[in-house]
N, C-alpha and C. Protein backbone atom coordinates (compact mmCIF):
# COMPACT_ATOMS: atom_id res chain seq x y z
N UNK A 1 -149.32 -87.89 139.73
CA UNK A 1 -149.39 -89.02 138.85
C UNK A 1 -148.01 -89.41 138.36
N UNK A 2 -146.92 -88.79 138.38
CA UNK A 2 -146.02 -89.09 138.17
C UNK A 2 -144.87 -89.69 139.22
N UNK A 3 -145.34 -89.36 140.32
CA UNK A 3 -144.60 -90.37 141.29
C UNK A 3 -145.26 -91.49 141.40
N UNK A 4 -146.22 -91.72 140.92
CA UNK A 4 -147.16 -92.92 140.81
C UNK A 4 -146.83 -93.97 140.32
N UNK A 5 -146.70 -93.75 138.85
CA UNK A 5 -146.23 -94.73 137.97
C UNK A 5 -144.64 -95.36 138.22
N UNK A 6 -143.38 -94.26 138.48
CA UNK A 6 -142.21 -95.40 139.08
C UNK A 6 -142.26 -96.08 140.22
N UNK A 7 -143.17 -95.63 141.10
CA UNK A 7 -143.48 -96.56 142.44
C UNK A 7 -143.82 -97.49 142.00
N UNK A 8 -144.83 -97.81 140.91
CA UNK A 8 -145.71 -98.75 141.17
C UNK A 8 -144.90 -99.62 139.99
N UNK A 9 -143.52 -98.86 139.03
CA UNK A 9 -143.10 -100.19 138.26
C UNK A 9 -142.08 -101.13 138.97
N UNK A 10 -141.37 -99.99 140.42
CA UNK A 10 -140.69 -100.38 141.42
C UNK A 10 -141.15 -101.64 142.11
N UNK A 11 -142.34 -101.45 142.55
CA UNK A 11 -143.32 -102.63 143.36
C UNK A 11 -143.52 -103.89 142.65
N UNK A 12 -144.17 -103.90 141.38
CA UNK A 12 -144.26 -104.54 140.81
C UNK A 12 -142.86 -105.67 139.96
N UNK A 13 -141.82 -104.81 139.91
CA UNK A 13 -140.20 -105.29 139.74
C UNK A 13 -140.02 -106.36 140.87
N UNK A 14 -140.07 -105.76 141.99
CA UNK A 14 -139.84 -106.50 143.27
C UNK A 14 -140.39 -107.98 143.46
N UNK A 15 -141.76 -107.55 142.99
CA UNK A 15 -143.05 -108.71 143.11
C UNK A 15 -142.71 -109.86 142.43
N UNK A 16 -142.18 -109.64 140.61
CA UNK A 16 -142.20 -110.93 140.07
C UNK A 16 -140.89 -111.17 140.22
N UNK A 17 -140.18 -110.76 140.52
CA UNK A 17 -138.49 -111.40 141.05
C UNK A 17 -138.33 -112.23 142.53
N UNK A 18 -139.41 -111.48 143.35
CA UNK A 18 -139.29 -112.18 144.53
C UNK A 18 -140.66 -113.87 144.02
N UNK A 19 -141.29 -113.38 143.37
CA UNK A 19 -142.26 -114.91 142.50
C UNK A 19 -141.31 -115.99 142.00
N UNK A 20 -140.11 -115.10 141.25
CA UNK A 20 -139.35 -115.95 140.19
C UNK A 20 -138.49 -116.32 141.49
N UNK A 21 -138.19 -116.03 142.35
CA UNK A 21 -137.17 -116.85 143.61
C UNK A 21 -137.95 -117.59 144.51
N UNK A 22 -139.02 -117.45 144.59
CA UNK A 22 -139.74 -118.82 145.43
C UNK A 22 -140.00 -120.10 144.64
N UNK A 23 -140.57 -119.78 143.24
CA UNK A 23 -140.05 -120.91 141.94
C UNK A 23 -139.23 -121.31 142.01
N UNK A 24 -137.58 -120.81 142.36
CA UNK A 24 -136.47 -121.35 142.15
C UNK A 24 -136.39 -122.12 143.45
N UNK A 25 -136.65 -121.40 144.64
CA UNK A 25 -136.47 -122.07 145.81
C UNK A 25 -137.20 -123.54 145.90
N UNK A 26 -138.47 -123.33 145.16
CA UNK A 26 -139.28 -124.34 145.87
C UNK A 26 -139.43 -126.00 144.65
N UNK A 27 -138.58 -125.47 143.32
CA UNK A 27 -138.41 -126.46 142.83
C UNK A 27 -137.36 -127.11 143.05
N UNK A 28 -136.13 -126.58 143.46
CA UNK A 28 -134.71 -126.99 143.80
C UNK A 28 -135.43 -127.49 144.90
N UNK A 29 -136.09 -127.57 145.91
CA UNK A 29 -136.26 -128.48 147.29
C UNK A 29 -137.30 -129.43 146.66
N UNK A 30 -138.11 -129.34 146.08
CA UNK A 30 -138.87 -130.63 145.35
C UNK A 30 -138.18 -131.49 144.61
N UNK A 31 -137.36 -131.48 143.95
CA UNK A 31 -136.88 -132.19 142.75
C UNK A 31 -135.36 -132.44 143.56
N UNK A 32 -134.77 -132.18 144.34
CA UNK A 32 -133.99 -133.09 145.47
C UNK A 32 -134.90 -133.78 146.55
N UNK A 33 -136.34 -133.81 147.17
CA UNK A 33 -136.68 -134.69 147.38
C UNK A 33 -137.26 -135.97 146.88
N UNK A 34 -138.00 -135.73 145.49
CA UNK A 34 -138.51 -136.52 144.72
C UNK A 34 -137.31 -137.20 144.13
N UNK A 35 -136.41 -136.70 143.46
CA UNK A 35 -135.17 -137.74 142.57
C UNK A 35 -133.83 -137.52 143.53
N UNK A 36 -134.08 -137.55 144.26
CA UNK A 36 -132.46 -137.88 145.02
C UNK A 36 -131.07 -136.61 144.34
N UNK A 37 -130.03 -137.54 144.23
CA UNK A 37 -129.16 -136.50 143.51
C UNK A 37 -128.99 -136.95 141.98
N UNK A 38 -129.03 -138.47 141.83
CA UNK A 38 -128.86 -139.19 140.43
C UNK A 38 -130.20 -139.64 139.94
N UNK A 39 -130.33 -138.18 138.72
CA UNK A 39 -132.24 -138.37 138.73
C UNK A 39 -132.34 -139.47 137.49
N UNK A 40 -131.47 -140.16 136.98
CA UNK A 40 -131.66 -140.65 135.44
C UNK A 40 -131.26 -142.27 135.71
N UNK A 41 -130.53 -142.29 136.09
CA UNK A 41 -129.43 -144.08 136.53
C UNK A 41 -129.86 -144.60 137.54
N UNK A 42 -130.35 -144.03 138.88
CA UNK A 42 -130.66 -144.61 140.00
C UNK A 42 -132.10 -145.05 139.98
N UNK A 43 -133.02 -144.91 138.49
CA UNK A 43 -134.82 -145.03 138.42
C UNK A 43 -134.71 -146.59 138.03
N UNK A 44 -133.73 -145.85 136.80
CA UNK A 44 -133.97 -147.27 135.34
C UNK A 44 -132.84 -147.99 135.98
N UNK A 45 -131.26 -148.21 136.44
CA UNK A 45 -130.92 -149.23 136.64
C UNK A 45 -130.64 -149.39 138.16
N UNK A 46 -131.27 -150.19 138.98
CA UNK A 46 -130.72 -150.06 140.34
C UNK A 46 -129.73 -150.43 140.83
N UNK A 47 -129.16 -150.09 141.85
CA UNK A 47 -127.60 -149.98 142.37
C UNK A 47 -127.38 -151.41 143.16
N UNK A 48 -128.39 -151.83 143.70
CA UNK A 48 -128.38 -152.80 144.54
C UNK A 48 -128.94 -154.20 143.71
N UNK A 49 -128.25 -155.16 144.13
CA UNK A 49 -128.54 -156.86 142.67
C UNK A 49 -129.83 -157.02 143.31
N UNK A 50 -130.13 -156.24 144.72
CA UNK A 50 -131.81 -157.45 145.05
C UNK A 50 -132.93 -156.77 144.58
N UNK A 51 -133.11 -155.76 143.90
CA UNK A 51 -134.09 -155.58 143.52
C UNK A 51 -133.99 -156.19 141.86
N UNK A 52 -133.06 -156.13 141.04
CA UNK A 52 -132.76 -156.63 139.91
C UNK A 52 -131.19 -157.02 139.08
N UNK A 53 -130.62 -157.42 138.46
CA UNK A 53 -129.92 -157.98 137.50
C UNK A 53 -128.96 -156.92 137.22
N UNK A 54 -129.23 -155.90 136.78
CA UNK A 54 -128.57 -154.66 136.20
C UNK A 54 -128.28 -153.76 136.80
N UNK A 55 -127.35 -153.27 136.91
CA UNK A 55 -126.18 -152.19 137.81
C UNK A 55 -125.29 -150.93 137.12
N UNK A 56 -125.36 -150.00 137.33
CA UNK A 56 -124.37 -149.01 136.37
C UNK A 56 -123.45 -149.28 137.52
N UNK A 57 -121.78 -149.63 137.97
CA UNK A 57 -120.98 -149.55 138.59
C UNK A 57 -120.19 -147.66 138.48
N UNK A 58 -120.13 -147.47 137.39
CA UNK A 58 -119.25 -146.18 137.17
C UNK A 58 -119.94 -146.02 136.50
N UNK A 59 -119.78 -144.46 136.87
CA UNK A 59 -120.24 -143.11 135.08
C UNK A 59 -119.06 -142.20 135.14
N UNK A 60 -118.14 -141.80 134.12
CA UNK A 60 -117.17 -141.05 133.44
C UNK A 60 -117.33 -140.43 132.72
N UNK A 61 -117.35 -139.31 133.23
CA UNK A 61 -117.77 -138.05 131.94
C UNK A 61 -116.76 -137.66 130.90
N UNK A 62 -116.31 -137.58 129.68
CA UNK A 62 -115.52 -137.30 128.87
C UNK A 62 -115.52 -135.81 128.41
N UNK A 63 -116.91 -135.80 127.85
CA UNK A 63 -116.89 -134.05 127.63
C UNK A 63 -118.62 -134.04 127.98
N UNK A 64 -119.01 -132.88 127.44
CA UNK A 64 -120.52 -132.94 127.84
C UNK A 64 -121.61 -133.77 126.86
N UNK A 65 -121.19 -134.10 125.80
CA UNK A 65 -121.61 -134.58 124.63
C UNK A 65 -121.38 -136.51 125.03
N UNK A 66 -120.25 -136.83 125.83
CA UNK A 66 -119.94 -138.08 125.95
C UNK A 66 -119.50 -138.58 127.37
N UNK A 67 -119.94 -139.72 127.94
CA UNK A 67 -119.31 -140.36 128.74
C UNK A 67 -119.41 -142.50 128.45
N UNK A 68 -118.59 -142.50 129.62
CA UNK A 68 -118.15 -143.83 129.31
C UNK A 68 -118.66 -144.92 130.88
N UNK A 69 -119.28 -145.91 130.67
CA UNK A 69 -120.52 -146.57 131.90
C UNK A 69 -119.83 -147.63 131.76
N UNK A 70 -119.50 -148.13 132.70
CA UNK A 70 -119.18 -149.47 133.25
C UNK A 70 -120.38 -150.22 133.82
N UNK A 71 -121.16 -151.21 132.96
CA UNK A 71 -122.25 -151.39 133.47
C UNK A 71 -122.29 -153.22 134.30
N UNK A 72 -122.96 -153.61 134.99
CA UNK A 72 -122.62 -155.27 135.30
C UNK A 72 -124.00 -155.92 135.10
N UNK A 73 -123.85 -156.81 134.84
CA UNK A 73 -124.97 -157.66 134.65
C UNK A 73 -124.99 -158.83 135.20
N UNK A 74 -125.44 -159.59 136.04
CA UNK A 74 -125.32 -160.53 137.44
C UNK A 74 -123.88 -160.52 137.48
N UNK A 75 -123.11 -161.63 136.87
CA UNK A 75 -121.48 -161.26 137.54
C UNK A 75 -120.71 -161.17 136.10
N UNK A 76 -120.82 -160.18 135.18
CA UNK A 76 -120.35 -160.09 133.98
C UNK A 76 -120.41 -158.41 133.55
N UNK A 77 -119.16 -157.69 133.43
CA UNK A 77 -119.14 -156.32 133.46
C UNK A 77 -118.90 -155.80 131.80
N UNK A 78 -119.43 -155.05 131.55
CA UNK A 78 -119.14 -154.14 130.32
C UNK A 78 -119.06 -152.55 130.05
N UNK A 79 -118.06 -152.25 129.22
CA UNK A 79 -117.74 -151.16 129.41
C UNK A 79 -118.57 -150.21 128.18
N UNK A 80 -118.84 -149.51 128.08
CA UNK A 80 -119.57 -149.01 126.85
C UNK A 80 -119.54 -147.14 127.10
N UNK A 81 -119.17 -146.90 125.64
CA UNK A 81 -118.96 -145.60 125.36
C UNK A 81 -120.34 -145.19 125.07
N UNK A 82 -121.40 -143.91 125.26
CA UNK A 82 -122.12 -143.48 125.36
C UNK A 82 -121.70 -141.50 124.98
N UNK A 83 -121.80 -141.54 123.32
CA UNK A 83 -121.42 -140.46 122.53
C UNK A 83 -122.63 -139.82 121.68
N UNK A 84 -122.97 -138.42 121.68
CA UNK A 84 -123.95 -138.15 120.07
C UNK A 84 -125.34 -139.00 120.38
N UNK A 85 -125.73 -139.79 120.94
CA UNK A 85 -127.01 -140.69 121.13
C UNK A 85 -126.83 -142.43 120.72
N UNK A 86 -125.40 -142.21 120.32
CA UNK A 86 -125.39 -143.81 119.96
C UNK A 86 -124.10 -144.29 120.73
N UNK A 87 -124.25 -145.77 121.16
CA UNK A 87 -123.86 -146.74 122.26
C UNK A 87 -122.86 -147.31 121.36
N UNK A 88 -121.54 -147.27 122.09
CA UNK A 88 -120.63 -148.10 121.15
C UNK A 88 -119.78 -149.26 122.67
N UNK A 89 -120.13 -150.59 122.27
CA UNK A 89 -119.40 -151.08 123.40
C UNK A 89 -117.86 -151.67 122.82
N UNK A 90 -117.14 -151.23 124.12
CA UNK A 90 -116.03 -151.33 124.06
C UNK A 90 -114.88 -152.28 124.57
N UNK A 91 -115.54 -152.72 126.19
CA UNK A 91 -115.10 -154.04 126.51
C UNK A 91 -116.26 -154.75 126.50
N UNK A 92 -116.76 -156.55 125.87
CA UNK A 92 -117.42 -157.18 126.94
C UNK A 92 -117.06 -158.01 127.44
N UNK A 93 -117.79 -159.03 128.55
CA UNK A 93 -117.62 -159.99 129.36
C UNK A 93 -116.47 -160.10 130.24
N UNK A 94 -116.41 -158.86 130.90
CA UNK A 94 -115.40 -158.91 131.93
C UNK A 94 -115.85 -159.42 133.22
N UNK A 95 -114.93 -160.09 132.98
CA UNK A 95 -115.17 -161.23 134.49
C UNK A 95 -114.78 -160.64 135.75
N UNK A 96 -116.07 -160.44 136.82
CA UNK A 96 -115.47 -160.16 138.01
C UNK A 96 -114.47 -160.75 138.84
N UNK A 97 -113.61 -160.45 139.52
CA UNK A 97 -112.98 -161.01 140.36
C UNK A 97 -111.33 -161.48 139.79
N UNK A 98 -111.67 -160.92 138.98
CA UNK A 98 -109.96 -161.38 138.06
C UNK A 98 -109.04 -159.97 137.87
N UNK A 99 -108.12 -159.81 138.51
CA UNK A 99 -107.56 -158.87 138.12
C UNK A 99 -106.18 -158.99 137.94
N UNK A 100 -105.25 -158.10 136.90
CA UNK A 100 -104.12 -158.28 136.96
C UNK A 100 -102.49 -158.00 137.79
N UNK A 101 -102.17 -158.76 138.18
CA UNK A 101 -100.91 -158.23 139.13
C UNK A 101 -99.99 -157.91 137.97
N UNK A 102 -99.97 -157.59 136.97
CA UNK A 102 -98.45 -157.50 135.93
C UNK A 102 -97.95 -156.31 136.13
């Protein structure tokens, strides 16, 4: 009875670690087929003008708490800081197609 019981906490060790790695395996291959690689920006704003109006062009990460989105809206770009949960915009109405040689 006593070689019994470490065999069987041995077996049982094995069992839910090799459980807890098919979980890992098999959600990491679900959740890259279902959401692509950009699971949050590519749902709500699409990349392409023909399905709609709104575009994220860039995302810039600052720290983990903040980044900064360059977003366009038919042909009119804005820049907006995205900090803490609140939106602070920073450039608007940047006009495509104008840029500076200075």
């Amino acid at each position: 009875m006593d070689t019994v019981d470490p065999a069987r906490f041995i077996f049982a060790s094995f069992f839910v670690l090799g459980l807890i790695g098919l979980l890992a395996a098999s959600l990491r291959y679900y959740t890259k087929k279902s959401f692509g690689q950009k699971f949050f920006f590519t749902k709500i704003f699409p990349a392409n003008q023909e399905t709609g109006r709104l575009a994220i062009i860039e995302t810039s990460y600052i720290d983990h708490k903040s980044k900064i989105l360059l977003i366009k809206r038919d042909d009119i770009e804005h820049l907006l800081l995205v900090a803490d949960g609140n939106v602070t915009v920073i450039e608007s109405g940047i006009k495509l197609g104008l840029k500076n040689d200075a």
